[in-house]
N, C-alpha and C. Protein backbone atom coordinates (compact mmCIF):
# COMPACT_ATOMS: atom_id res chain seq x y z
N UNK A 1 122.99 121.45 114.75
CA UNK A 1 123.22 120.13 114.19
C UNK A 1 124.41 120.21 113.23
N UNK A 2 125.08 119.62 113.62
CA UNK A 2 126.66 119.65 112.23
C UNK A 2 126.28 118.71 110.95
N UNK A 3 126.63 119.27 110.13
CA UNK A 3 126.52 117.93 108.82
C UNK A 3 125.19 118.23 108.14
N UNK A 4 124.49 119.79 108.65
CA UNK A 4 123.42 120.55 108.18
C UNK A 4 123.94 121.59 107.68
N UNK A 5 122.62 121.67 106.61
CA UNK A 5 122.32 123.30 106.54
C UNK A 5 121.02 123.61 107.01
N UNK A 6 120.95 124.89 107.33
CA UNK A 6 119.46 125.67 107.71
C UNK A 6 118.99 126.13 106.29
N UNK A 7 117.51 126.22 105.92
CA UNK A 7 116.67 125.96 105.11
C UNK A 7 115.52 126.76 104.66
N UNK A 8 115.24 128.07 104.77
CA UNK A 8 113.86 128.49 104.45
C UNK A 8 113.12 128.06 103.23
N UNK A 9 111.74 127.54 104.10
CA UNK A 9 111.35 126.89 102.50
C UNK A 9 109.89 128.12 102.43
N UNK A 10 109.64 127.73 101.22
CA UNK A 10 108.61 129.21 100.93
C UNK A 10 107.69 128.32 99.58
N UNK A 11 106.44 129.17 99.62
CA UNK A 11 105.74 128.51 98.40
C UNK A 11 105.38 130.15 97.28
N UNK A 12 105.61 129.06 96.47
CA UNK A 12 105.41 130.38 94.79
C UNK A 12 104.35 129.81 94.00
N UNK A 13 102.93 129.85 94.11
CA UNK A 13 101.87 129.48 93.84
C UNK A 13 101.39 128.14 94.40
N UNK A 14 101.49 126.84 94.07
CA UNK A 14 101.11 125.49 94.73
C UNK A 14 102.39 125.34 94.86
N UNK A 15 103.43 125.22 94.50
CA UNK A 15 104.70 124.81 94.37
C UNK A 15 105.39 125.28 95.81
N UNK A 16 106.89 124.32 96.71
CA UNK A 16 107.17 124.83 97.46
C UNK A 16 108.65 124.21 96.90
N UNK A 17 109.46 125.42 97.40
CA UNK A 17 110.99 125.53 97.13
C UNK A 17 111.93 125.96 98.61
N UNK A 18 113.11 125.68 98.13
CA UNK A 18 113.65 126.29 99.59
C UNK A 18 114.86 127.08 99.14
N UNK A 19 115.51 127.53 99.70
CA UNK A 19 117.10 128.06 99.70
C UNK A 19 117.74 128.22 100.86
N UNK A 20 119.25 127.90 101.34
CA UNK A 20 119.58 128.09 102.06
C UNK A 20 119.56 129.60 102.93
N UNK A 21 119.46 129.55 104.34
CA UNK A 21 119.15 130.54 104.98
C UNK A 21 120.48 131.85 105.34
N UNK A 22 121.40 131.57 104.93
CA UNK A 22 122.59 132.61 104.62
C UNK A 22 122.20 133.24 103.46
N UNK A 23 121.55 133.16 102.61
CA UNK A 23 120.98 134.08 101.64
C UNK A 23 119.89 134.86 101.63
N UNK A 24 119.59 134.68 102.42
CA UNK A 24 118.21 135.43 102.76
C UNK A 24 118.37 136.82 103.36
N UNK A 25 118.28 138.03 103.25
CA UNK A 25 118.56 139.21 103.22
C UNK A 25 117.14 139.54 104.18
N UNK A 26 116.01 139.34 103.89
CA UNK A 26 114.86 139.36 104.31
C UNK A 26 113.55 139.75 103.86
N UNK A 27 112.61 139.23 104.03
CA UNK A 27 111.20 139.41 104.12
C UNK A 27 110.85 140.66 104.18
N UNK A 28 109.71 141.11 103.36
CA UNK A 28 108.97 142.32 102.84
C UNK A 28 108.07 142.17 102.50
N UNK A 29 106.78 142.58 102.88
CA UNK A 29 105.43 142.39 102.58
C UNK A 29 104.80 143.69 101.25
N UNK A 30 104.46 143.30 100.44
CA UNK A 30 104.15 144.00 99.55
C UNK A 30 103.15 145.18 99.91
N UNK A 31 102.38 145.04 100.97
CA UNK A 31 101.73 146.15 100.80
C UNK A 31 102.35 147.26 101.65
N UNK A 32 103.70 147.09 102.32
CA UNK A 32 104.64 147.91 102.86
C UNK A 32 105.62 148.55 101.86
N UNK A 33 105.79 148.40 100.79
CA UNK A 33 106.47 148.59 100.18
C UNK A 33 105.98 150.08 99.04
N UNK A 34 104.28 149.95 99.10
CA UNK A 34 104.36 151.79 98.91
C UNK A 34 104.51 151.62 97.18
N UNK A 35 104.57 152.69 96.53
CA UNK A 35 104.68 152.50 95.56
C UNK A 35 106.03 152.11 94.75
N UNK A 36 106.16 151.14 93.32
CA UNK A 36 106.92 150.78 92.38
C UNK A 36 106.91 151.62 91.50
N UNK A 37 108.14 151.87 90.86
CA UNK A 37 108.84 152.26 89.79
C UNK A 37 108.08 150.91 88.39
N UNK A 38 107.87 149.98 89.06
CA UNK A 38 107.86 149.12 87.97
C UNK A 38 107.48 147.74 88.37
N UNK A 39 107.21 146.68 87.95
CA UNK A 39 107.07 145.51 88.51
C UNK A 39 108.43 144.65 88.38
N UNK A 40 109.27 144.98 87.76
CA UNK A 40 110.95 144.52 87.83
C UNK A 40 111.87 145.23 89.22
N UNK A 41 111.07 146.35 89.70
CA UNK A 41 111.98 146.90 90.68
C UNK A 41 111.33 147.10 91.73
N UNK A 42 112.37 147.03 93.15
CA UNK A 42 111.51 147.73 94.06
C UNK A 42 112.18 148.85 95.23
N UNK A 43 111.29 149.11 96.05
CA UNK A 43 112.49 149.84 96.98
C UNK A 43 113.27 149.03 98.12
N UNK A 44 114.16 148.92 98.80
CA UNK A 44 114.50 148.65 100.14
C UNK A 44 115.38 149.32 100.83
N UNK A 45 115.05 149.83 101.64
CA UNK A 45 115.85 150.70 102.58
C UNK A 45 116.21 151.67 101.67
N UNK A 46 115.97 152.25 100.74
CA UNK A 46 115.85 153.08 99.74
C UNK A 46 117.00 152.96 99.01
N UNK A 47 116.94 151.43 98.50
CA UNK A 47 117.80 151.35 97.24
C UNK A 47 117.34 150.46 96.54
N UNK A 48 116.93 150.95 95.13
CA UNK A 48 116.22 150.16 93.98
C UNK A 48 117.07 148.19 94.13
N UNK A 49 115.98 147.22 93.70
CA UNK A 49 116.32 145.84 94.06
C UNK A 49 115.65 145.24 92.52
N UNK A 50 116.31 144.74 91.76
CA UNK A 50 115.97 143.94 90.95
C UNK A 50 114.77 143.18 91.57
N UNK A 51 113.86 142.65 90.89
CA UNK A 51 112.38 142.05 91.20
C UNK A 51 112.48 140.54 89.60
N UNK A 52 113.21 139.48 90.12
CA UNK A 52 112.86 137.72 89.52
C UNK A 52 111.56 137.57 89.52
N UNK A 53 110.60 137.33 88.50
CA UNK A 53 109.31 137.05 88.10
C UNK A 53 109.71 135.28 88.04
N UNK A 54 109.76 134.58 89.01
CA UNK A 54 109.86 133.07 89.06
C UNK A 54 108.40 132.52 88.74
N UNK A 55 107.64 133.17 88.69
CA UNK A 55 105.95 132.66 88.53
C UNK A 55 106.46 132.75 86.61
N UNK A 56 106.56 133.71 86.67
CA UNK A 56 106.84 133.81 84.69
C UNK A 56 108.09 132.56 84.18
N UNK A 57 109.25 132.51 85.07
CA UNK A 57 110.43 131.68 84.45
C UNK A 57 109.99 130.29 84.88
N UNK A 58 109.42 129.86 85.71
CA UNK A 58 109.02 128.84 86.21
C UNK A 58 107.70 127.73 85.57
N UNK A 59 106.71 128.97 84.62
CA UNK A 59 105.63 129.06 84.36
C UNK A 59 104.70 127.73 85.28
N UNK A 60 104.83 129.35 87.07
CA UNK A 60 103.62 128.84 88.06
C UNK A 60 102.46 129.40 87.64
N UNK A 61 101.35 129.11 87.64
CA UNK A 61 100.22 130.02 87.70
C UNK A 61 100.21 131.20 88.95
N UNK A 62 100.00 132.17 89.08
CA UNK A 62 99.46 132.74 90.13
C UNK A 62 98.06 132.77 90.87
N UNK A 63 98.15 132.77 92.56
CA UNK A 63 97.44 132.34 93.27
C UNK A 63 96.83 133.64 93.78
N UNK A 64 95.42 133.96 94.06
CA UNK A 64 94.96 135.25 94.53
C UNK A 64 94.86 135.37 96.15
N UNK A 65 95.10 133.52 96.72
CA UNK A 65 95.25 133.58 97.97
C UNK A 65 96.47 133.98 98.78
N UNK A 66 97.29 134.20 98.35
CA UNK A 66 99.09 134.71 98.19
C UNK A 66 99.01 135.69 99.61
N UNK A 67 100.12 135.67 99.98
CA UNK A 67 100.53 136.87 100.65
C UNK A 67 101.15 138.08 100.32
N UNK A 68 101.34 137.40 99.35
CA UNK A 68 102.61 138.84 98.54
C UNK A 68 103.21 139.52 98.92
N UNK A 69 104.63 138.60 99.23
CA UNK A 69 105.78 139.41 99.59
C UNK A 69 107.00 138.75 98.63
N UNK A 70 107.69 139.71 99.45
CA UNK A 70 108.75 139.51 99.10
C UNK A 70 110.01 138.89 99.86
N UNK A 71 111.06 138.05 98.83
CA UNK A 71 112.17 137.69 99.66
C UNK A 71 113.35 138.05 99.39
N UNK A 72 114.13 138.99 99.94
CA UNK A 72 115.61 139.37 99.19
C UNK A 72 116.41 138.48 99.84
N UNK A 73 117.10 137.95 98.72
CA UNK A 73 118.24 137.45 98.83
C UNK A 73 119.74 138.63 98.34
N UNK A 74 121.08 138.02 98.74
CA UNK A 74 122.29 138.74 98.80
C UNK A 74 123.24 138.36 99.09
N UNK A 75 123.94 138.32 97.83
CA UNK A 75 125.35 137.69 97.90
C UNK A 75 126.12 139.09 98.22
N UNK A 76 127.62 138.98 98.56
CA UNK A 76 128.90 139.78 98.72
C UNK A 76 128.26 141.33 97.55
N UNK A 77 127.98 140.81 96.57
CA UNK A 77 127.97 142.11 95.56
C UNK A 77 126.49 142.29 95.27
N UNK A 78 125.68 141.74 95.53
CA UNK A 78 124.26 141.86 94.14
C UNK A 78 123.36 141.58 95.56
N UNK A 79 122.22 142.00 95.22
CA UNK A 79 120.40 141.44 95.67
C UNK A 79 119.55 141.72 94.42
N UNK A 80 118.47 140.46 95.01
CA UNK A 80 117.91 140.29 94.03
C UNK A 80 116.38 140.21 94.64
N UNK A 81 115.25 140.65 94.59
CA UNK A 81 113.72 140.07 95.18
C UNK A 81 113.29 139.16 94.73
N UNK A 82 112.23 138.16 94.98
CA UNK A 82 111.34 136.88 94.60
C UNK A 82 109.95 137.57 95.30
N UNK A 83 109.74 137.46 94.05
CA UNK A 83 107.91 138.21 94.60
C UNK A 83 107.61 136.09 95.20
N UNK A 84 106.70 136.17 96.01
CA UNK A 84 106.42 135.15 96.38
C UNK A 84 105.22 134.55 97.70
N UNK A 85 104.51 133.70 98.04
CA UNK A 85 103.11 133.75 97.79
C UNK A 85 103.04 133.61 99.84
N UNK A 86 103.97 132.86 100.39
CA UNK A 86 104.08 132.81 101.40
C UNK A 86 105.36 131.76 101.64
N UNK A 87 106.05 132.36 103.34
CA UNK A 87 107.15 131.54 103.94
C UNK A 87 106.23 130.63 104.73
N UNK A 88 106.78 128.99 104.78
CA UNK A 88 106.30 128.18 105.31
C UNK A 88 107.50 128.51 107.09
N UNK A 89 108.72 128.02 107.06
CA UNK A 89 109.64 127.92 107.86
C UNK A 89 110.95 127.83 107.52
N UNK A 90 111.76 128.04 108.98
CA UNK A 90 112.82 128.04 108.88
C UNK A 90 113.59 126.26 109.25
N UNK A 91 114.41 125.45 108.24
CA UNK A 91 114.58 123.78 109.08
C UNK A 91 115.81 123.81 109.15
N UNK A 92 116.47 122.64 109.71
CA UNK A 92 117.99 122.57 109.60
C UNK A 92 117.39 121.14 109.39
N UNK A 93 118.65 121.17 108.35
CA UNK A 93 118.27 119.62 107.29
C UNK A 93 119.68 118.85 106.91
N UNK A 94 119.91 117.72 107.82
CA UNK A 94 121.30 116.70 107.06
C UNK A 94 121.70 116.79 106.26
N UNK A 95 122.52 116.87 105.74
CA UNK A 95 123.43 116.66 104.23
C UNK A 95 122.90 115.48 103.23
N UNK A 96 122.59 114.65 104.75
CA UNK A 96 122.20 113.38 103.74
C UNK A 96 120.85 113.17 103.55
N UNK A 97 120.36 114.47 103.63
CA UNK A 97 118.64 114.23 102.88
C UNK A 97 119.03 115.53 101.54
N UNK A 98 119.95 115.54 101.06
CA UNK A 98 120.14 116.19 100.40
C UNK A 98 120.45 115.38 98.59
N UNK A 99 119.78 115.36 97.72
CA UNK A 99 119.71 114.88 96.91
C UNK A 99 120.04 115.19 95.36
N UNK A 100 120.99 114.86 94.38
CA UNK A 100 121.14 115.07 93.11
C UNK A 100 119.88 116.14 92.26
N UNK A 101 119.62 116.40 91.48
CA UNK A 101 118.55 116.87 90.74
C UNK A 101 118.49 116.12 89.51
N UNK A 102 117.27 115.51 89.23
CA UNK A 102 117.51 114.72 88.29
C UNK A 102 117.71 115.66 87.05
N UNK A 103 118.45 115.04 85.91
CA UNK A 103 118.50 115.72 84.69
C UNK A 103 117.18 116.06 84.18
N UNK A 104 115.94 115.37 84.29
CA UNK A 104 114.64 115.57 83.77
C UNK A 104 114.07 117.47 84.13
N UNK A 105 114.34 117.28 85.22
CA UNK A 105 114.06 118.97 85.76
C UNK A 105 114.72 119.94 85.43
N UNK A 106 116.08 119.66 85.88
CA UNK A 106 117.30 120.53 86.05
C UNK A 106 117.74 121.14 83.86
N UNK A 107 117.53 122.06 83.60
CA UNK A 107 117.68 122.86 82.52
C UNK A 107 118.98 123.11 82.62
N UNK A 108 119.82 122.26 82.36
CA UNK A 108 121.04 122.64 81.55
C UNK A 108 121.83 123.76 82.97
N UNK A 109 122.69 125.01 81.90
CA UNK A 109 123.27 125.85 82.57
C UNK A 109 122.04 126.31 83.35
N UNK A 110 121.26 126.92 82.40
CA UNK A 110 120.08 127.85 83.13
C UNK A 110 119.68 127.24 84.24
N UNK A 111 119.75 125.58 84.99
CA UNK A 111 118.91 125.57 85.67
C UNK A 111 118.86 126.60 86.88
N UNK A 112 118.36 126.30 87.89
CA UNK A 112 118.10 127.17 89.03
C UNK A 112 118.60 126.43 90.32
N UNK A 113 118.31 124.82 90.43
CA UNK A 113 118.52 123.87 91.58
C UNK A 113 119.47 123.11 91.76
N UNK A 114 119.70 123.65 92.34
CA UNK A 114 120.99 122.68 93.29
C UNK A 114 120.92 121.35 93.94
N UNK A 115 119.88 121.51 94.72
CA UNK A 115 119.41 119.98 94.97
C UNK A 115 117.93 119.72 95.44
N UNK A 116 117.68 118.57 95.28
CA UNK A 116 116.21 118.40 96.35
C UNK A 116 116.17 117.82 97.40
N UNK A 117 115.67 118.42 98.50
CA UNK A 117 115.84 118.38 99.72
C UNK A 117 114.65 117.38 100.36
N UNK A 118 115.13 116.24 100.83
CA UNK A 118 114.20 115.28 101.17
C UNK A 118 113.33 115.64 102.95
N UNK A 119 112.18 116.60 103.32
CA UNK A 119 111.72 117.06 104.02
C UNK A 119 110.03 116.58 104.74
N UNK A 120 110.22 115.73 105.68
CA UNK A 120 109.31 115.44 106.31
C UNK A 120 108.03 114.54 105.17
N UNK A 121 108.78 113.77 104.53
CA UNK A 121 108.09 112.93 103.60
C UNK A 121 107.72 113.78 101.88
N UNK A 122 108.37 115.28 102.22
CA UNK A 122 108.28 115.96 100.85
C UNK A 122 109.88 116.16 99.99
N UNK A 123 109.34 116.27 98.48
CA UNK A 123 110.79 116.59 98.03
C UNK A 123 110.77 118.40 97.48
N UNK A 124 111.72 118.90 97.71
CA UNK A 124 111.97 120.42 97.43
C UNK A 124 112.91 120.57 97.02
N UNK A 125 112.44 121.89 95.72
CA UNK A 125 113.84 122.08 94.78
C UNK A 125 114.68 122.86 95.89
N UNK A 126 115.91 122.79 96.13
CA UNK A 126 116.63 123.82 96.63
C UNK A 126 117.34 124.47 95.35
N UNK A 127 116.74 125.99 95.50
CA UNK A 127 117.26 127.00 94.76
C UNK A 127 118.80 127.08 95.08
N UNK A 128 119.80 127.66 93.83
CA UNK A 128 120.85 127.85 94.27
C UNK A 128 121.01 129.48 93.74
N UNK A 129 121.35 130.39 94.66
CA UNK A 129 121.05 131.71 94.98
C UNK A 129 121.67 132.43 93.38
N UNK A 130 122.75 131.73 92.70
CA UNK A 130 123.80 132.37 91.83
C UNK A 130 123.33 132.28 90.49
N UNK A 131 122.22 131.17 90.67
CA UNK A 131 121.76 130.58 89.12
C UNK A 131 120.34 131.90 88.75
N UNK A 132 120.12 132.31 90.38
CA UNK A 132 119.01 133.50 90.51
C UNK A 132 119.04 134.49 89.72
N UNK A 133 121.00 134.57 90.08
CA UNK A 133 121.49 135.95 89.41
C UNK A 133 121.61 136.12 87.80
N UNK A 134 122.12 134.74 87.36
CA UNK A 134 122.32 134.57 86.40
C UNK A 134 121.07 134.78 85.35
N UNK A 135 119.89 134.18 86.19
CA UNK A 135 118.74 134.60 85.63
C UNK A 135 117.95 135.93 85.25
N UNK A 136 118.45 136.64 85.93
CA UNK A 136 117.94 138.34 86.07
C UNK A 136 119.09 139.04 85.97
N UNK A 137 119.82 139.31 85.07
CA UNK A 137 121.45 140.13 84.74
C UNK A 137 120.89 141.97 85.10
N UNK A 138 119.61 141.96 85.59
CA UNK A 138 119.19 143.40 85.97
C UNK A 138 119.57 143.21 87.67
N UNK A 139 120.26 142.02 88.13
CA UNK A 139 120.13 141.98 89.58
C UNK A 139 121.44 143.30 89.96
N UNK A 140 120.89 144.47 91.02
CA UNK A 140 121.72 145.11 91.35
C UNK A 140 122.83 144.53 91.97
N UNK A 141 123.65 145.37 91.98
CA UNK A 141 125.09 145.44 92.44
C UNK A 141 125.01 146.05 94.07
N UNK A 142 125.48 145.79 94.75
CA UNK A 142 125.60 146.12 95.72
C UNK A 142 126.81 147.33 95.93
């Protein structure tokens, strides 16, 4: 579809968010992952990955029904993980269901969203991958 982007949307306790799907590095299930150094780090392909506590910056509650994994994202230089509870899907979504963030949500520099994505009668923050980084200055370097 032209005049889209593709979309993974994912939920982080009741809450569901998305980010575009060029950032997505990939999916990791926590109980594959073996032992941590720490709950800030993890392994992949055996190179330590910064670990975003979005349940803590977000203040979600955590859910015990979760899947617990993980999602790396990756820009040109950096990855970063999102511990996170389960992936719903992958969408390709118009431009023009693509929506402002109101000032009420959106925190200043710090925020995180880029826009909200108007989806099958739901609205979703779309994460913007850089505001991730900005958030976790422990995000490795590539």
């Amino acid at each position: 579809m032209e005049n889209s982007i593709k979309i993974i949307v994912f939920r982080i306790g009741t809450q569901f968010f998305c980010m575009e799907i060029n950032a997505v590095e990939g999916l990791i299930f926590a109980r594959d992952i073996g032992n941590m150094s720490s709950k800030r780090t993890i392994s992949v392909n055996n190179k330590i990955v910064s670990v975003l506590d979005l349940y803590e910056s977000l203040k979600i509650p955590l859910l015990d029904s979760g899947e617990n994994m993980y999602i790396v994202f990756s820009t040109e230089s950096r990855r970063l993980a999102v511990l996170i509870d389960k992936v719903e899907t992958v969408y390709e979504v118009p431009y023009g269901n693509l929506h402002s963030v109101p000032t009420e949500i959106q925190n200043g520099e710090t925020g995180i969203f880029k826009n909200i994505v108007v989806l099958n009668e739901r609205l979703i923050p779309l994460i913007e991958i850089e505001k991730l980084f900005m958030l976790d200055s422990g995000a490795n370097r590539i």
